[in-house]
Each structure stands twice: as structure tokens, then as C-alpha cells.
Protein backbone atom coordinates (compact mmCIF):
# COMPACT_ATOMS: atom_id res chain seq x y z
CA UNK A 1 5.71 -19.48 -18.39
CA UNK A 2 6.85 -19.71 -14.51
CA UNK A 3 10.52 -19.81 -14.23
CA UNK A 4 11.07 -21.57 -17.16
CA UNK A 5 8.52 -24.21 -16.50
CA UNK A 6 5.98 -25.34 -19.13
CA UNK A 7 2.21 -26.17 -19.21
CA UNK A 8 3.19 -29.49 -18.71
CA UNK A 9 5.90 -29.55 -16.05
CA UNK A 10 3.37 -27.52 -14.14
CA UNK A 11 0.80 -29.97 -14.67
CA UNK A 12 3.15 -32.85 -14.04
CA UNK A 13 4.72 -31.08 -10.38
CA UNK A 14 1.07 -31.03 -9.32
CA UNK A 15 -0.05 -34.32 -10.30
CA UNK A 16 3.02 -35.63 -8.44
CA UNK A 17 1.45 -33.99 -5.17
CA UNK A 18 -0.97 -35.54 -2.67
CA UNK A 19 -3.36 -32.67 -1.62
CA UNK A 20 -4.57 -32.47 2.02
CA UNK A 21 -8.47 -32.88 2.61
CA UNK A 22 -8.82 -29.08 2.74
CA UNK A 23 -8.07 -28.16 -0.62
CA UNK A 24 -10.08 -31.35 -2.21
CA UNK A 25 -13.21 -29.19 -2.99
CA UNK A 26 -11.93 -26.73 -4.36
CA UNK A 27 -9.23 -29.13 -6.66
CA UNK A 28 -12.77 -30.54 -7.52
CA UNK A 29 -14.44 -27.22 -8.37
CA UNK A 30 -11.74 -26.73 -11.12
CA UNK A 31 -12.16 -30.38 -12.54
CA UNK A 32 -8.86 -31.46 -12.15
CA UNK A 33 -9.09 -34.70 -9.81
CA UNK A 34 -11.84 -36.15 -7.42
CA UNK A 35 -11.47 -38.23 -4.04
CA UNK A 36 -12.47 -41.62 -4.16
CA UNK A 37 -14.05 -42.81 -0.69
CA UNK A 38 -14.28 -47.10 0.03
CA UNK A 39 -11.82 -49.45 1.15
CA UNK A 40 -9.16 -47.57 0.09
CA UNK A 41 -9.77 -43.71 0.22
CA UNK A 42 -7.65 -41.29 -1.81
CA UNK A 43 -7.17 -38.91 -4.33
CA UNK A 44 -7.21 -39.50 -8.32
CA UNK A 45 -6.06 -36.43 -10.22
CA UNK A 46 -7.44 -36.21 -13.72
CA UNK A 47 -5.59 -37.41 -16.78
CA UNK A 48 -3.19 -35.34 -17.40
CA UNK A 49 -4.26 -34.86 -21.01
CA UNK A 50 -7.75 -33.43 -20.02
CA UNK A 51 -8.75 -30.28 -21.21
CA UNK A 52 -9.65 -28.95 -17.47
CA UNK A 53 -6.08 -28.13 -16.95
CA UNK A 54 -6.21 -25.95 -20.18
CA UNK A 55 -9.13 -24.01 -18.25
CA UNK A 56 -6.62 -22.86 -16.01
CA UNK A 57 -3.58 -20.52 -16.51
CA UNK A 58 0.04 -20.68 -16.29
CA UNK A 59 0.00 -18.52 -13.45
CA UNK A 60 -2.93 -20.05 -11.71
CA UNK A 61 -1.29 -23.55 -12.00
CA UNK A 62 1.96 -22.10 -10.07
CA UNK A 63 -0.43 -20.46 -7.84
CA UNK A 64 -2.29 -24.05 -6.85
CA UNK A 65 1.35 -25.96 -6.47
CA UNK A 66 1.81 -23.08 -3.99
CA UNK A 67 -1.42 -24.03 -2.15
CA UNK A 68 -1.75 -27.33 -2.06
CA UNK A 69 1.63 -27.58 -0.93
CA UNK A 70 2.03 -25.14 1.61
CA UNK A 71 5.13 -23.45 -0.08
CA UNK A 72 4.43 -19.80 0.27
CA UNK A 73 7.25 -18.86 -2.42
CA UNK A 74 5.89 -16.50 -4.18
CA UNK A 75 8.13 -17.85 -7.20
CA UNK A 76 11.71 -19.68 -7.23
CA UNK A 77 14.83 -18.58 -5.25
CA UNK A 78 15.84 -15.89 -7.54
CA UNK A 79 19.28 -15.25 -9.05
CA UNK A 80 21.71 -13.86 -8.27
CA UNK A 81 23.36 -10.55 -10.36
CA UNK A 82 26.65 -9.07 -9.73
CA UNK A 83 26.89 -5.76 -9.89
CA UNK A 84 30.43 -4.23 -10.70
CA UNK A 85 30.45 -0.49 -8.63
CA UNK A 86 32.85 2.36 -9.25
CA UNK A 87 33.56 4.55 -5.87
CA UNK A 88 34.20 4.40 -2.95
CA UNK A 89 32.21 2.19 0.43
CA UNK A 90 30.46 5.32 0.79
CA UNK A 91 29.99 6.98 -2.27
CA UNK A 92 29.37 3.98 -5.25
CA UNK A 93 27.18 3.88 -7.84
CA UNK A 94 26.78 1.05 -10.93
CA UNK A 95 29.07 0.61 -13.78
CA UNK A 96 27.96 -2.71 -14.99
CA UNK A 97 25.98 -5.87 -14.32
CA UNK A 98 26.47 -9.29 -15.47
CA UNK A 99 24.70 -12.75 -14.47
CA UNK A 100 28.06 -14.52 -14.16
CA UNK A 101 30.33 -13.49 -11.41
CA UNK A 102 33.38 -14.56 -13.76
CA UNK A 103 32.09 -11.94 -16.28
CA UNK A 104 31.97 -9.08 -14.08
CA UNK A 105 35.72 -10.35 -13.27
CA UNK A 106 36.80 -10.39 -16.92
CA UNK A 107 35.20 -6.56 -17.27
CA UNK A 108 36.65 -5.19 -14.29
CA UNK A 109 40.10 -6.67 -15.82
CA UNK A 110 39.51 -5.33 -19.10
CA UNK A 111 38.79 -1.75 -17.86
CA UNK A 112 41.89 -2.02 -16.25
CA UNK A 113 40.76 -0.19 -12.80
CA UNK A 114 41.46 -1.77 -9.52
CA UNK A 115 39.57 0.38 -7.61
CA UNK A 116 36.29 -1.28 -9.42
CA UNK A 117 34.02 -3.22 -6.59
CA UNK A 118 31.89 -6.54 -7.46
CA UNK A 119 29.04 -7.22 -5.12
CA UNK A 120 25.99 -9.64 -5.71
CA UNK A 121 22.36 -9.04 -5.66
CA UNK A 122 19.41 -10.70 -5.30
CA UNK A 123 17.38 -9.78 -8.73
CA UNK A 124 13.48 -9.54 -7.82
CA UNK A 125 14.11 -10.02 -4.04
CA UNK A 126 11.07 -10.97 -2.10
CA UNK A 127 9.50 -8.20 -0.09
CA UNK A 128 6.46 -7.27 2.23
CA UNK A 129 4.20 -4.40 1.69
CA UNK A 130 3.02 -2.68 5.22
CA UNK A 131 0.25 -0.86 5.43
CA UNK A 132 1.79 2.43 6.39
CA UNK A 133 0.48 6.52 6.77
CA UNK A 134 0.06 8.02 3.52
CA UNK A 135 -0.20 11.99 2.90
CA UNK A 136 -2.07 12.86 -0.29
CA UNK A 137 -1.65 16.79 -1.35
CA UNK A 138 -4.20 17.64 -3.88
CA UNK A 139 -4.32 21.31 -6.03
CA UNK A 140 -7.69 21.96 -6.53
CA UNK A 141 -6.61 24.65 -9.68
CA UNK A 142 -4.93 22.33 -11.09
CA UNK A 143 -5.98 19.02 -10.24
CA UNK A 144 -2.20 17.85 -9.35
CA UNK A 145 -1.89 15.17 -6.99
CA UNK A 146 1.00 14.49 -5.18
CA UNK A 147 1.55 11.45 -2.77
CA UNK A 148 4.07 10.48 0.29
CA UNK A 149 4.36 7.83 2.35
CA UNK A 150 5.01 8.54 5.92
CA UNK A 151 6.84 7.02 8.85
CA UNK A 152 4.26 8.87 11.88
CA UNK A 153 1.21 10.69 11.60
CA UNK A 154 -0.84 8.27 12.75
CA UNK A 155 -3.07 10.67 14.76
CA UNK A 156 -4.14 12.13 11.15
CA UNK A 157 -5.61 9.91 9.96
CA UNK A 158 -8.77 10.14 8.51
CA UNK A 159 -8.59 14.65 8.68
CA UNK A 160 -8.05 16.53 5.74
CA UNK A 161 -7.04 19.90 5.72
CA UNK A 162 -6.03 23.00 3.65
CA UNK A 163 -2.26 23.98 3.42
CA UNK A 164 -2.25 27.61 0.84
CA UNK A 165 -3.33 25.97 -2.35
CA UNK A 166 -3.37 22.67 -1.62
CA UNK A 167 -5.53 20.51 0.00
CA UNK A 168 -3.91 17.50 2.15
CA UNK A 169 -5.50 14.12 3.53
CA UNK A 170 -3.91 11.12 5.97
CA UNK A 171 -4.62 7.52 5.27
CA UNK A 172 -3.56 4.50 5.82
CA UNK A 173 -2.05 2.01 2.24
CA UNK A 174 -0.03 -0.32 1.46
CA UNK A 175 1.66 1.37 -1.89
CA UNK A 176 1.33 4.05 -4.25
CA UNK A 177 -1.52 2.12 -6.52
CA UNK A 178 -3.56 1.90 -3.26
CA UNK A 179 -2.88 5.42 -1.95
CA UNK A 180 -4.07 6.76 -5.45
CA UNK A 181 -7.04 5.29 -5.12
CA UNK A 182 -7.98 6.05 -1.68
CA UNK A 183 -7.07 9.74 -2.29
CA UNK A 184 -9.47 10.07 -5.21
CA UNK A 185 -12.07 8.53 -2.71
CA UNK A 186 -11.30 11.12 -0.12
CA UNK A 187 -11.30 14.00 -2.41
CA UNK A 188 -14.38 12.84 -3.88
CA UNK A 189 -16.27 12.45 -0.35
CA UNK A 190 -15.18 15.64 0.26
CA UNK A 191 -16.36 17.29 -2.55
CA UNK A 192 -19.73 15.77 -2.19
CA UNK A 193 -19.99 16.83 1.45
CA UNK A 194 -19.27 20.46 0.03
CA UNK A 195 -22.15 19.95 -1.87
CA UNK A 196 -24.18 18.96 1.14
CA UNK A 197 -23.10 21.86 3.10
CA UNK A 198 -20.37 19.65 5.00
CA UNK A 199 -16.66 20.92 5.27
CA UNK A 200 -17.87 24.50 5.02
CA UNK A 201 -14.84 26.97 6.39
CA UNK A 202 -11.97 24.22 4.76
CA UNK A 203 -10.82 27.46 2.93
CA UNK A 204 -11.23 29.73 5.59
CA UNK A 205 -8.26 30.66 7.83
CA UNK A 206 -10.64 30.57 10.80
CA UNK A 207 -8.94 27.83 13.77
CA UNK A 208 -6.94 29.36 16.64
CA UNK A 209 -5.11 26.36 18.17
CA UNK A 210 -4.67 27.43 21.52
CA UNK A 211 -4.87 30.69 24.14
CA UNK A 212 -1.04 30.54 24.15
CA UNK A 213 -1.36 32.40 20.42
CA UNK A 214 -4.70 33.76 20.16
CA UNK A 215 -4.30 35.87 16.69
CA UNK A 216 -2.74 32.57 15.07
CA UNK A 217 -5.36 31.99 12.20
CA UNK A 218 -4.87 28.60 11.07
CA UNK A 219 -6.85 26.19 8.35
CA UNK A 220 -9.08 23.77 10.49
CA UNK A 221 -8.66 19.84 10.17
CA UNK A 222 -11.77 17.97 9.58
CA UNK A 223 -12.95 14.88 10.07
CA UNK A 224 -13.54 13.02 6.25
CA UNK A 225 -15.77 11.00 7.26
CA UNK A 226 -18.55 13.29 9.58
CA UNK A 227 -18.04 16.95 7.55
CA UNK A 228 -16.77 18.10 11.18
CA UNK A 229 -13.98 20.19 12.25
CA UNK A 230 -11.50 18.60 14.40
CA UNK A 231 -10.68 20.76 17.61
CA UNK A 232 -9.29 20.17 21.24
CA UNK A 233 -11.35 21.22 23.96
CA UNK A 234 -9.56 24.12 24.63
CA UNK A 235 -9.48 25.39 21.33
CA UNK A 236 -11.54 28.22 19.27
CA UNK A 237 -12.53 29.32 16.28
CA UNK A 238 -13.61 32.66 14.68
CA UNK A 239 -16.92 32.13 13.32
CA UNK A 240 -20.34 33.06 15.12
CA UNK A 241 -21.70 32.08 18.06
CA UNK A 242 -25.16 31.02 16.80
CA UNK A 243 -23.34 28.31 13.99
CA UNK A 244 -20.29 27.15 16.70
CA UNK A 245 -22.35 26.94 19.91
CA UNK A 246 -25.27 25.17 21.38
CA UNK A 247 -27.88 27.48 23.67
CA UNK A 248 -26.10 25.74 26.32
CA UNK A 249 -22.22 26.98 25.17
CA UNK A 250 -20.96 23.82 24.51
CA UNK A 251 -19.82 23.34 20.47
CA UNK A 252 -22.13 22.58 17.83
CA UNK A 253 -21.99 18.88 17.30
CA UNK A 254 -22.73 19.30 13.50
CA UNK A 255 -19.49 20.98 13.29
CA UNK A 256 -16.82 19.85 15.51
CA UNK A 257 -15.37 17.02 16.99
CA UNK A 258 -14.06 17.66 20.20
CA UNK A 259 -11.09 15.87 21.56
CA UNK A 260 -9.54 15.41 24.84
CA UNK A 261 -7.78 18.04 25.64
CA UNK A 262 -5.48 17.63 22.86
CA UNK A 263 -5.03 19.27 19.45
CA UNK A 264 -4.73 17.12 16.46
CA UNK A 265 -1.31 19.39 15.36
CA UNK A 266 0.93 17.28 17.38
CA UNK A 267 3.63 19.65 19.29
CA UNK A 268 7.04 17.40 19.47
């Protein structure tokens, strides 16, 4: 039940709407009205007895009053709680909550403390999900996975990389369900690269970021998608010539991907 509405109050808010041309087909599709064309076009919705609107659900029915009248309320203005907080403005934390401002009163009264703070909340406030930088840190012993969202980063996106035991990955998600999901996929393209030969020194200590700090061994980034190790123009690596450069010097294009005179370790 939606807010406290029944099959049939749902069924009677939409029958007391007029849909707009563009959803006709698709109120058609589900059976639940049909537009009558001649001297007198408009639209009949079906009796409100019919077993179509049994076909759909509660939810659904909420859904299409939503849609057809271009309310996009994901649900009713929701109530209102009142929290009673014990503390100060900068330090409080809950004691109580009540639905009824007047109740919160009569507790604060009742516990006989002053210094006891009533503020309302919205409960269920409405709220956006952004797609934002995600940092999944996966133990390969142990098969722990650990997940952060991130505020930056955005030139990660898409590596992966080993930290000591751990292997971490950048992507972009919208919340934690997401971000689960995508890391498995990562992890799992990576593992089948491995098996292809792809992502072959990612636990190797072999990238030297810059001529500033030659003996600086560092894990390489790679590129999740290619199999490639990620490295400024300027960089270098410890591994032989014959796999890391072409006849001609330049680096092996199987292996790296060269940036722009850059490093993908971003030096604030």
C-alpha cells in the first residue's frame, strides 16, 4: 500500500486523470483505457472493476499517477519527526523521537532537563544519487573487498593498481550496490587478462615515476581496459629492453600507454 492508499483509491486518483496523447499507448498496452477518435475525441478509462488493473501492482499504479501526471514525487511529502537531542549546538546526539511535537514536549518535561533540545526532521527525505569516483581495494589472500567513495580522483579512473597486499581500482557509481558490482567486473577483467598474459608486472615493484627519484620502485597503474601500463612520457621502468621498447626506442605499445607528459600519480 502507497502512503496509506488502497487498490482502489489508486485506481480511482488515476481514473480521475486525463492523460496527455503521449502516454495513450502505453495506458493501452496495459489494458486499462483506450482513446476514442470521431466527433468527439477523448479518452475512456476502463471500468474500474476490470481485472486489468489487478494485472498491475500497487507500486506500479503509484508509479503511472506519477507519469501521466507529470508529478515527479517520488512518494508524498513526508512527515515530519521531532527529535529530542541531549548536548550541546556542537556536540548533540539523540535521546528520543516522537511523531508529535507535543510529545517530545511532554518527555523533555518529564525528564525534567532543560538543557534537552527538540528539532524536526524530515523522515525519508528525498535525495539524489550522483554518479561520483569510487575506490575499490581488493585482498587477493583473502578475497576482502573494501569500498570508498571519493570526492577527486577523477584522472584514475579506469587504472588499477597494486598497493602491498591489496589491489585497488577507480570507477565511476552512483552507490555502494553499484560500486560492488562494478568492482567484481574489474577484478574479474583483470584476472582474465592475467590469464591472457595482460597486466603482467601488477605485482612487480618495477615503475620509476620520474628522473627526479630514479631508485623509487613503485607498483605500475594499468589501464583495465587494454592490459597496459599507464606511464608519462618521461617516465621508466625496470624491465628489459627487448619487452619495453620498439627497434625504434619508442615504448612497446602492447604494454604502455603513454601520456602527455604527465604521470597519472597526481603531485598536489
Amino acid at each position: 500500500m502507497i502512503q496509506d492508499l488502497t487498490r482502489t483509491d489508486l485506481v480511482r486518483l488515476i481514473r480521475g486523470c486525463e492523460p496527455g496523447m503521449e502516454h495513450v499507448g502505453m495506458l493501452q498496452q496495459h489494458g486499462l483505457g483506450m482513446y476514442v477518435g470521431g466527433m468527439n475525441d477523448h479518452w475512456e478509462w476502463t471500468d474500474k472493476e476490470s481485472d486489468h488493473w489487478n494485472d498491475v501492482s500497487e507500486e506500479e499504479l503509484w508509479q503511472l499517477y506519477l507519469t501521466i501526471t507529470n508529478d515527479d514525487r517520488d512518494e508524498y511529502a513526508p512527515p515530519q519527526v521531532y527529535v529530542v537531542m541531549q548536548g550541546d549546538e556542537y556536540d548533540k546526539e539523540p535521546k528520543a523521537i516522537f511523531t508529535a511535537e507535543a510529545a517530545a514536549e511532554r518527555y523533555k518535561d518529564a525528564e525534567g532537563d532543560v538543557e534537552l533540545l527538540i528539532e524536526p526532521f524530515d523522515l525519508n527525505p528525498h535525495f539524489e544519487e550522483r554518479e561520483k569516483v569510487w575506490k575499490a581495494s581488493l585482498c587477493p589472500a583473502t578475497m576482502e573487498l573494501e569500498l570508498s567513495p571519493l570526492w577527486g580522483d577523477e584522472h584514475l579512473i579506469g587504472y588499477i593498481r597494486r598497493y602491498g597486499d591489496w589491489l585497488v581500482a577507480w570507477f565511476m557509481a552512483t552507490n555502494r550496490r553499484e560500486a560492488t558490482a562494478k568492482a567484481n567486473e574489474v577484478f574479474g577483467t583483470v584476472t582474465r587478462g592475467r590469464e591472457q598474459g595482460k597486466f603482467c608486472y601488477l605485482n612487480q615493484e618495477i615503475y620509476l615515476p620520474d628522473r627526479q627519484y630514479p631508485y623509487t620502485k613503485k607498483y605500475p597503474y594499468y589501464d583495465v581496459a587494454s592490459g597496459k601500463i599507464v606511464m608519462g612520457d618521461f617516465g621508466a621502468v625496470l624491465i628489459p629492453k627487448s619487452e619495453a621498447l620498439l627497434p625504434d626506442g619508442t615504448p612497446n605499445p602492447d604494454l604502455f600507454i603513454l601520456l602527455d607528459r604527465h604521470f597519472v600519480e597526481r603531485k598536489d
